[in-house]
N, C-alpha and C. Protein backbone atom coordinates (compact mmCIF):
# COMPACT_ATOMS: atom_id res chain seq x y z
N UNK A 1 23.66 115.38 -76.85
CA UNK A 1 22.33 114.83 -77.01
C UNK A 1 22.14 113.72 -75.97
N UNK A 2 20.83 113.75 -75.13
CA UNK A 2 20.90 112.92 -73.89
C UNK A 2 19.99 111.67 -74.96
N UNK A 3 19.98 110.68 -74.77
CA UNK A 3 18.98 109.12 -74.53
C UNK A 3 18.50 108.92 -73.91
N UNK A 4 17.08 108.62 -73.67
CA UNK A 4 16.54 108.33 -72.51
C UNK A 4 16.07 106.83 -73.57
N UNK A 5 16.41 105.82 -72.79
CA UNK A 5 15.24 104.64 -72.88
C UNK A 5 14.80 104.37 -72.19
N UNK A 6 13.42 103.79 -71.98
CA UNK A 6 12.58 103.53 -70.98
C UNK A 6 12.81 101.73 -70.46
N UNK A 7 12.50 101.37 -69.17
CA UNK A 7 12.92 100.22 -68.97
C UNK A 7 11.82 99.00 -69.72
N UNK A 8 10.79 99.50 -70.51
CA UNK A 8 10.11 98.47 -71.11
C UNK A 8 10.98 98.22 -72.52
N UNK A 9 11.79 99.54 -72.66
CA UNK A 9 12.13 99.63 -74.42
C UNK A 9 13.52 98.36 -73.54
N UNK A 10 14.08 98.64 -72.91
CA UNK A 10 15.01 97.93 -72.27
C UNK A 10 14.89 96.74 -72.64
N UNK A 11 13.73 95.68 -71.87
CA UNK A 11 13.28 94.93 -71.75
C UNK A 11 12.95 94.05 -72.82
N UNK A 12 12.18 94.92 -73.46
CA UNK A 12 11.88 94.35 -75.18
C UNK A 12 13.50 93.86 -76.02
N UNK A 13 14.68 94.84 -75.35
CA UNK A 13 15.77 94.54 -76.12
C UNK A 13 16.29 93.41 -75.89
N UNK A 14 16.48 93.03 -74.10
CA UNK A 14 17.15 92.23 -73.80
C UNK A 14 16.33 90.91 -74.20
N UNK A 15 14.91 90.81 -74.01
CA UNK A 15 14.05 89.51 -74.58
C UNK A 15 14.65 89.01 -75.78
N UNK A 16 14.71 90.37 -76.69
CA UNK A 16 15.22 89.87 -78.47
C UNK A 16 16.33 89.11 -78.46
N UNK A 17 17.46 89.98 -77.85
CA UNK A 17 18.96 89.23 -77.29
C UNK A 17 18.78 88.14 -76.88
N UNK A 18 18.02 87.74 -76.18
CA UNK A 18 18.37 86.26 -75.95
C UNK A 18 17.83 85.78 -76.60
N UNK A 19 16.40 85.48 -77.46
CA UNK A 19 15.97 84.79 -78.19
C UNK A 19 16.68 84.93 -79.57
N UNK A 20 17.97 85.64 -79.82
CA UNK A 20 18.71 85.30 -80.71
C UNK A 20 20.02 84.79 -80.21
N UNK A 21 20.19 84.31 -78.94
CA UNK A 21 21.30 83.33 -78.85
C UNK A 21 20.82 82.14 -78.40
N UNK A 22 19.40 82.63 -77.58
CA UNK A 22 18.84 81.01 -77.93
C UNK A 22 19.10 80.19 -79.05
N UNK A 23 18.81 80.92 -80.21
CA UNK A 23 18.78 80.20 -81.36
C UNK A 23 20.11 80.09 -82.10
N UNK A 24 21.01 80.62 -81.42
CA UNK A 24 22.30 80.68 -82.12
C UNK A 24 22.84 79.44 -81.06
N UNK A 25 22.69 79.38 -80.08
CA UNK A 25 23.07 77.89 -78.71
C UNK A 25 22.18 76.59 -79.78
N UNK A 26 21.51 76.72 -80.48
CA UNK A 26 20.62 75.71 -81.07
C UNK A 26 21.22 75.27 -82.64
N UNK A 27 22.31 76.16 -83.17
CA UNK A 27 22.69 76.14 -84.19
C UNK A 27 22.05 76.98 -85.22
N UNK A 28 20.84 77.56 -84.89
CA UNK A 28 20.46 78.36 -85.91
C UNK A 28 20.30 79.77 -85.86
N UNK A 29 19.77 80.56 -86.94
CA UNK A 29 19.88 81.79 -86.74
C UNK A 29 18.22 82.02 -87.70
N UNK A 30 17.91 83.27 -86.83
CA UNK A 30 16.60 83.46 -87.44
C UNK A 30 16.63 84.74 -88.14
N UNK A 31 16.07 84.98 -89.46
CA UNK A 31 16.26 85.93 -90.36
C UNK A 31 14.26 86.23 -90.50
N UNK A 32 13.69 87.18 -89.58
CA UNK A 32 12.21 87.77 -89.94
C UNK A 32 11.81 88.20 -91.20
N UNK A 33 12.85 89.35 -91.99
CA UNK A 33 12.90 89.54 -92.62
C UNK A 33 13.41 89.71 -93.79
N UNK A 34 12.02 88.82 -94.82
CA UNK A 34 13.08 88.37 -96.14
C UNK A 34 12.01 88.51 -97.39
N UNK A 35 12.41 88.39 -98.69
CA UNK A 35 11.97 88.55 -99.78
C UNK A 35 12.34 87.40 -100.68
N UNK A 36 11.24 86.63 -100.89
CA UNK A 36 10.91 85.80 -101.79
C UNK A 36 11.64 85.66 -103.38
N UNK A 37 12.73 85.86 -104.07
CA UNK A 37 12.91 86.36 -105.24
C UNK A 37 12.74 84.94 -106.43
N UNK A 38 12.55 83.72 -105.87
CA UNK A 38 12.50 82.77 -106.67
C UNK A 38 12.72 81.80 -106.53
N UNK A 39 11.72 80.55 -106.50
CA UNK A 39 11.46 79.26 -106.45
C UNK A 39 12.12 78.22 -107.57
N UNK A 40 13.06 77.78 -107.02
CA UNK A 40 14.04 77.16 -108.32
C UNK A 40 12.75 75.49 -108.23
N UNK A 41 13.23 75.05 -107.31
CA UNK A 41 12.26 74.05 -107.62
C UNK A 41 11.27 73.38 -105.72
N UNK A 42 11.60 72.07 -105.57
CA UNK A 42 10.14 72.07 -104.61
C UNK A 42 11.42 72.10 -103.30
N UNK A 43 12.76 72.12 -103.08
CA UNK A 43 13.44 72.15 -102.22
C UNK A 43 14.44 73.45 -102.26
N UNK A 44 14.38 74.69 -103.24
CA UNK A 44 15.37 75.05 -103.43
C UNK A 44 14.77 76.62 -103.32
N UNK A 45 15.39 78.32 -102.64
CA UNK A 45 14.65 78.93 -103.37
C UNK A 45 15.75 80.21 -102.84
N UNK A 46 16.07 81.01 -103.98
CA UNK A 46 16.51 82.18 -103.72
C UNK A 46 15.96 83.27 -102.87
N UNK A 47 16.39 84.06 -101.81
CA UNK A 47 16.06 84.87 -101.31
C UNK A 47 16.71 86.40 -100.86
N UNK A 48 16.71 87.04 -100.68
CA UNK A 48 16.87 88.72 -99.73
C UNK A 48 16.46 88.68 -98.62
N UNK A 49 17.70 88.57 -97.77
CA UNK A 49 17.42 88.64 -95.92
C UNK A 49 17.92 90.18 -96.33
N UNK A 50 17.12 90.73 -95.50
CA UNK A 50 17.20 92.29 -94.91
C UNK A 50 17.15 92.06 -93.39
N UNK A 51 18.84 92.59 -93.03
CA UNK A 51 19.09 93.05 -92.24
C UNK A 51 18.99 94.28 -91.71
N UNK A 52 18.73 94.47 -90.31
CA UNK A 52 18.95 96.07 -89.93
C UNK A 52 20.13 96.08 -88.83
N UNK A 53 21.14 97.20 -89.04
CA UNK A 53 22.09 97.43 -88.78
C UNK A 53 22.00 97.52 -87.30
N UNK A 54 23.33 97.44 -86.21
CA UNK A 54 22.45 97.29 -85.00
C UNK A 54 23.99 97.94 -84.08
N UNK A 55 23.71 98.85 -83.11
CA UNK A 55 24.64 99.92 -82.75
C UNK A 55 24.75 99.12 -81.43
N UNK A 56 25.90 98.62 -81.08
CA UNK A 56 25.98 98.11 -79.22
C UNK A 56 26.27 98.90 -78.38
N UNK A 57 25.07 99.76 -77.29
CA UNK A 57 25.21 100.28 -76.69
C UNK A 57 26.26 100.05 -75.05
N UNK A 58 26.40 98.37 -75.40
CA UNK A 58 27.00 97.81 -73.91
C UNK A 58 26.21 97.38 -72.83
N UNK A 59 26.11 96.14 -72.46
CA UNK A 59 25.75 95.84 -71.56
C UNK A 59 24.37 95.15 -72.13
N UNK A 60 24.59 94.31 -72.95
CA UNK A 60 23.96 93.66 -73.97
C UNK A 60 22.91 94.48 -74.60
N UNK A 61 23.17 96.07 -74.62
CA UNK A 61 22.01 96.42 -75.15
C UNK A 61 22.33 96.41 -76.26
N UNK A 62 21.36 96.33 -77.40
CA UNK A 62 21.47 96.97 -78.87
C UNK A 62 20.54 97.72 -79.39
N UNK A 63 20.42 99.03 -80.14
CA UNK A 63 19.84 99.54 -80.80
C UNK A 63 19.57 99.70 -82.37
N UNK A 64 18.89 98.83 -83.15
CA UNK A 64 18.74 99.12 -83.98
C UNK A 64 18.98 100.49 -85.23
N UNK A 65 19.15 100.68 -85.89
CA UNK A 65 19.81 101.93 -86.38
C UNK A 65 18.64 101.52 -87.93
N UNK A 66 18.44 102.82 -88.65
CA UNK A 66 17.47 102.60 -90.14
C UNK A 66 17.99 102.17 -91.28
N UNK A 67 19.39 101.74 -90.84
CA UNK A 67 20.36 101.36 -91.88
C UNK A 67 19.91 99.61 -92.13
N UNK A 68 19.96 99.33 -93.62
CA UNK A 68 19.95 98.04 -93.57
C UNK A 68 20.22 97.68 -94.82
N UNK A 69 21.02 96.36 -94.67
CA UNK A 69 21.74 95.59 -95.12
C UNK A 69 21.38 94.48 -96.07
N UNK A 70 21.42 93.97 -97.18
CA UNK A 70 20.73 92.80 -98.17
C UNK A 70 21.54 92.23 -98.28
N UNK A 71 21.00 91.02 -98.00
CA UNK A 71 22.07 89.89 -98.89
C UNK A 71 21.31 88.91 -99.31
N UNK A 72 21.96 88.30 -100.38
CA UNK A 72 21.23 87.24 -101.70
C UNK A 72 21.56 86.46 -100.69
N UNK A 73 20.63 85.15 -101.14
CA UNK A 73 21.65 83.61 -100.21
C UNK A 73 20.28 83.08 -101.45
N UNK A 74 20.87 81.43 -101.85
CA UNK A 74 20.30 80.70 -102.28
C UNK A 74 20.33 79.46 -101.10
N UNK A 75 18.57 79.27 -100.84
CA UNK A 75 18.74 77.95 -99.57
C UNK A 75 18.15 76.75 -100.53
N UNK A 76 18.91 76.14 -99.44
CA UNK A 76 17.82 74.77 -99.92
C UNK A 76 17.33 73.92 -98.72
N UNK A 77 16.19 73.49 -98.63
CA UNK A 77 15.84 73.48 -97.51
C UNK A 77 16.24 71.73 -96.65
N UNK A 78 16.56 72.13 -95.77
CA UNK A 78 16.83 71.38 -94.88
C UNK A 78 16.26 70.35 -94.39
N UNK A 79 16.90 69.18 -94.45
CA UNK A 79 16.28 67.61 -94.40
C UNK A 79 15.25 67.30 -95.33
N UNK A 80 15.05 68.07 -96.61
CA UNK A 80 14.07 67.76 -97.85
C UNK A 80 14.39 67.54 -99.30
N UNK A 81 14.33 66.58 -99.43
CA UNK A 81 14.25 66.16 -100.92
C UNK A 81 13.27 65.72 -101.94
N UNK A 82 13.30 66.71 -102.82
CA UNK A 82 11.95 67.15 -103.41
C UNK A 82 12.34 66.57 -105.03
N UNK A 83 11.21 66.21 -105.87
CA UNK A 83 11.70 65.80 -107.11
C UNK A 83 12.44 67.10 -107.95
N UNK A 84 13.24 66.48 -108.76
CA UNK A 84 13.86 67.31 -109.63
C UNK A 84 13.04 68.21 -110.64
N UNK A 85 13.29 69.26 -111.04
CA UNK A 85 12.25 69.83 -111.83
C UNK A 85 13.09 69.54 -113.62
N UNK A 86 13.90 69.17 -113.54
CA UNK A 86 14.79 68.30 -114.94
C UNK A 86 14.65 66.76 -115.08
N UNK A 87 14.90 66.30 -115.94
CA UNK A 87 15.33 64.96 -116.21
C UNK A 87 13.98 64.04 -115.56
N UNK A 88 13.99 62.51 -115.58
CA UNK A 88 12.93 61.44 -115.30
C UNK A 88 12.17 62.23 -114.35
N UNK A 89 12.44 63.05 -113.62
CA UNK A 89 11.04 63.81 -112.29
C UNK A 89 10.57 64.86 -112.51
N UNK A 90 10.82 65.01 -114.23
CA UNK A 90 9.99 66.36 -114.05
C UNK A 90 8.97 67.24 -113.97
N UNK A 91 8.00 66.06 -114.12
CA UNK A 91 6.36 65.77 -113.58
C UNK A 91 6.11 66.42 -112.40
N UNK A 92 7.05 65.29 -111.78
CA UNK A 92 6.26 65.66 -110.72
C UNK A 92 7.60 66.62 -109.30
N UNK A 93 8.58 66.89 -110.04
CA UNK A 93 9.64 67.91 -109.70
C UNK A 93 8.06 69.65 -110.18
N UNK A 94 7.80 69.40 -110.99
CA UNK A 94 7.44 70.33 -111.43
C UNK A 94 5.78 70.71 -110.23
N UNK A 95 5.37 69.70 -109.98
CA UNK A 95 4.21 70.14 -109.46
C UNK A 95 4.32 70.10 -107.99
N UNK A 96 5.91 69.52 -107.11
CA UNK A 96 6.19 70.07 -106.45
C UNK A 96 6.55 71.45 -106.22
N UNK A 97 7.70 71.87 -106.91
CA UNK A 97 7.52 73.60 -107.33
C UNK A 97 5.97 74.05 -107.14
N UNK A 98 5.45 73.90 -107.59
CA UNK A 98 4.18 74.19 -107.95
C UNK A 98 3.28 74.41 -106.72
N UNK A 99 3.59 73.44 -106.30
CA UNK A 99 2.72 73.14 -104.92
C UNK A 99 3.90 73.72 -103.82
N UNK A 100 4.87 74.23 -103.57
CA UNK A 100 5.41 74.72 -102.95
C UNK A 100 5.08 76.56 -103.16
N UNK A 101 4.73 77.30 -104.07
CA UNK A 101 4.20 78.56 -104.87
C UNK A 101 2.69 78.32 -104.18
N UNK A 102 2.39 78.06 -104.40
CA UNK A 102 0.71 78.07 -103.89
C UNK A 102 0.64 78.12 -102.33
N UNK A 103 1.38 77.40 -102.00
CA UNK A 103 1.19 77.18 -100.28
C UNK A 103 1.51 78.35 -99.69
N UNK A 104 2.96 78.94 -100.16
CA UNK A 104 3.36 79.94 -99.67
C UNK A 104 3.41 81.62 -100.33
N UNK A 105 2.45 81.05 -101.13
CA UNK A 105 2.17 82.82 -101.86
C UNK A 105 1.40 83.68 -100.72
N UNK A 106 1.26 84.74 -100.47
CA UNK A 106 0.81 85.79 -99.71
C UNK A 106 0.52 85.81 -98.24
N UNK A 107 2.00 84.80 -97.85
CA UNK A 107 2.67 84.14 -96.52
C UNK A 107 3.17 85.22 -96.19
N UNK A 108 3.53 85.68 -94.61
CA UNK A 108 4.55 86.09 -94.44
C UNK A 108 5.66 85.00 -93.88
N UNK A 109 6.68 85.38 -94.68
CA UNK A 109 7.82 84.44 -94.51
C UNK A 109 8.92 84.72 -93.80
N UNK A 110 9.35 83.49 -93.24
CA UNK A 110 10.61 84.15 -92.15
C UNK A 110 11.70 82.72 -92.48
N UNK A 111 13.00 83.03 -92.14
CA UNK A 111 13.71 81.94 -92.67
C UNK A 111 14.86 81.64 -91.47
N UNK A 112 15.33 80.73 -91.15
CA UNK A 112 15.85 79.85 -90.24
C UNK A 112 16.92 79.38 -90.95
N UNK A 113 18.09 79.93 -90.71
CA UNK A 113 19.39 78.86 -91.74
C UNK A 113 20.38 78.17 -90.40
N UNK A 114 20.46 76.69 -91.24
CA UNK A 114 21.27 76.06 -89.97
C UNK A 114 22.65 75.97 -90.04
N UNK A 115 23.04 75.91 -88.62
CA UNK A 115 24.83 76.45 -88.37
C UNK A 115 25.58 75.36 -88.13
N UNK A 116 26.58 74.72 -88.67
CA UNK A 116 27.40 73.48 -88.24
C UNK A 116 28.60 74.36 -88.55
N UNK A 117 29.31 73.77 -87.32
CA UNK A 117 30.64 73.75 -87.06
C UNK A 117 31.45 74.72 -87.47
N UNK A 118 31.09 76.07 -86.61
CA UNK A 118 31.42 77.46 -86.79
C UNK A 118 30.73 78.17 -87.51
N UNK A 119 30.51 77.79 -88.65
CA UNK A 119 29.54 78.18 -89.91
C UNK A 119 28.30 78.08 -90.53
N UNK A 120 27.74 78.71 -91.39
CA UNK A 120 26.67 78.39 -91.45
C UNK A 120 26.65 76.71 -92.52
N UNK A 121 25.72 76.24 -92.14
CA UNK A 121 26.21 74.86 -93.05
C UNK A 121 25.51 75.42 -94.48
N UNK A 122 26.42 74.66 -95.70
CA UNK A 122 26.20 74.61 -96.90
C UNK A 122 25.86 73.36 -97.40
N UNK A 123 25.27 72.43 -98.13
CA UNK A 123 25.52 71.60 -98.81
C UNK A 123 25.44 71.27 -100.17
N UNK A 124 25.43 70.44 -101.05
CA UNK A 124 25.69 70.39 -102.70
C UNK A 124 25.37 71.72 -103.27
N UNK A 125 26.57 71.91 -103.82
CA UNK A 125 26.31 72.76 -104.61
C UNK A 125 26.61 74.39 -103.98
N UNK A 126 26.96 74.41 -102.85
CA UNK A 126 27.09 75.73 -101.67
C UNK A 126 26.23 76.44 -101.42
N UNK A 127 24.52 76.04 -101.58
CA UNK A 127 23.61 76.51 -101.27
C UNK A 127 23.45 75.97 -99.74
N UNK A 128 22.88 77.46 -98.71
CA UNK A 128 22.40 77.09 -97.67
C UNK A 128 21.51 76.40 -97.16
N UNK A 129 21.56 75.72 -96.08
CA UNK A 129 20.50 75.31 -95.82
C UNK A 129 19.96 75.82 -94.46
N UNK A 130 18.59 75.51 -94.73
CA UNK A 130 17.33 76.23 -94.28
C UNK A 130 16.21 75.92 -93.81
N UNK A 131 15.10 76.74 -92.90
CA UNK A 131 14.00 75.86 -92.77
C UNK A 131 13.30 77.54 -93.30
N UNK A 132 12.18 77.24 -93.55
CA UNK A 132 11.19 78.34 -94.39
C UNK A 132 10.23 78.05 -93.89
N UNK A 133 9.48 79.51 -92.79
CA UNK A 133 8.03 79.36 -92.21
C UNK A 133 7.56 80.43 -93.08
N UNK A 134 5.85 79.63 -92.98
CA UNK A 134 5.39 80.57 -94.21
C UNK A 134 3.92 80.65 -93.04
N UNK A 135 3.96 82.07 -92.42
CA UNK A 135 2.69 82.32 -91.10
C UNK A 135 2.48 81.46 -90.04
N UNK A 136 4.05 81.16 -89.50
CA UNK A 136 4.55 80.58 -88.31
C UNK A 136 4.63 78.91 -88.73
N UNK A 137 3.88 78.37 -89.78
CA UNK A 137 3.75 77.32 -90.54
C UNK A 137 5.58 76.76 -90.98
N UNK A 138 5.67 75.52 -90.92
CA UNK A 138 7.51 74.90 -90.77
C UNK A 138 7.30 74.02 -92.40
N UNK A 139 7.83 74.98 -92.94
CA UNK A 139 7.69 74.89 -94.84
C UNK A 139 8.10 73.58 -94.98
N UNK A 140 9.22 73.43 -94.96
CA UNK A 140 10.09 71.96 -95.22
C UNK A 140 9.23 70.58 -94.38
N UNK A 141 8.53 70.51 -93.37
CA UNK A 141 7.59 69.88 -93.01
C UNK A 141 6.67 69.61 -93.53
N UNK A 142 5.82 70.53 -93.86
CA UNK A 142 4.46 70.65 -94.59
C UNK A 142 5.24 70.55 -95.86
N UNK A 143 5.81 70.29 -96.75
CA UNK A 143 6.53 69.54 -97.87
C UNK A 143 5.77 68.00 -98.28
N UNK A 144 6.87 67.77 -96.86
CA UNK A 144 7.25 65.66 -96.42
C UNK A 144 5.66 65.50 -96.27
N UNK A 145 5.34 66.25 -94.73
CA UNK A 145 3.81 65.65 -94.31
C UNK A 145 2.64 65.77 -95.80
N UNK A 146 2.64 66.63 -96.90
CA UNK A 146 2.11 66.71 -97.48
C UNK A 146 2.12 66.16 -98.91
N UNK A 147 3.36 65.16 -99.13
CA UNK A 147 3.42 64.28 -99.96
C UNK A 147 4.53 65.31 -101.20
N UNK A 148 4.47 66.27 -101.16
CA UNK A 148 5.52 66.87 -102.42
C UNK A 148 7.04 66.78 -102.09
N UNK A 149 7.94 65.99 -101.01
CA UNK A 149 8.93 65.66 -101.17
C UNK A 149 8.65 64.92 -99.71
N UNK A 150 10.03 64.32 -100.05
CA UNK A 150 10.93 62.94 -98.86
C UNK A 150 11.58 63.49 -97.93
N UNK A 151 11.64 63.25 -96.81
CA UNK A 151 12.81 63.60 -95.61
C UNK A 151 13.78 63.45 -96.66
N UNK A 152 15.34 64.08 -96.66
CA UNK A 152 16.10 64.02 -97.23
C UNK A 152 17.35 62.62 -96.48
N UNK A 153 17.77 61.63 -97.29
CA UNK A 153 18.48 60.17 -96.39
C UNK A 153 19.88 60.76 -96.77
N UNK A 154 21.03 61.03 -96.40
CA UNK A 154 22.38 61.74 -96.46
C UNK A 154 23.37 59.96 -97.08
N UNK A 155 23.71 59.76 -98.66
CA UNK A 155 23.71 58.51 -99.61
C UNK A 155 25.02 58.01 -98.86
């Protein structure tokens, strides 16, 4: 069976390739596609990255293949600290949640998890951390700038 790719399909590949080591030279990694499964509270939220499987043809090409891959990850988002949805904050833990659901309901969402020191970084608790765009929009930003949580201060 011969392959023919064309040098635009080429082109389109090698663009992707680098704009995923761009972002891997930057510490992060970008995940397009993902599924929403649950908003723990205004900093925290379970998700499904769907991966698609990816065949190395050599010579930095890659081809995508229809195979694909799920994985759970619980993030929490990165440089944000949001009230608790338990105990003395749960007022207003709660209407952060709240106000984090509204903003980003019938978003398309894409997720950004950040990489320290070989790995992907984890913190309390071994949840990832993350940045969450909701229609190119920088979630964990529009958080702080919007009053439902704090830059996160490391105690």
């Amino acid at each position: 069976m011969n392959a023919v790719v064309d040098a635009n399909r080429i082109q389109a590949l090698e663009e992707e390739l680098e704009r995923y080591k761009s972002a891997e030279r930057e510490n992060r990694y970008i995940f397009p596609t993902i599924l929403l499964r649950r908003v723990l509270d205004g900093d925290t939220i379970d998700v499904d990255v769907y991966l698609k499987k990816q065949v190395d043809l050599g010579f930095g090409i890659f081809v995508q293949t229809s195979e694909v891959a799920v994985i759970k990850l619980r993030i929490r988002f990165f440089n944000v600290a949001a009230p608790e949805v338990r105990g003395p904050e749960k007022e207003a833990g709660l209407a952060s949640k709240e106000a984090l659901i509204n903003f980003i309901r019938g978003k398309r969402l894409k997720l950004e998890t950040i990489k320290y020191k070989g790995g992907d970084k984890k913190g309390s608790f071994s949840r990832y951390l993350g940045v969450l765009w909701a229609d190119n929009v920088n979630v964990n930003e529009w958080l702080i700038e919007n009053g439902h949580a704090t830059e996160y201060k490391k105690k």
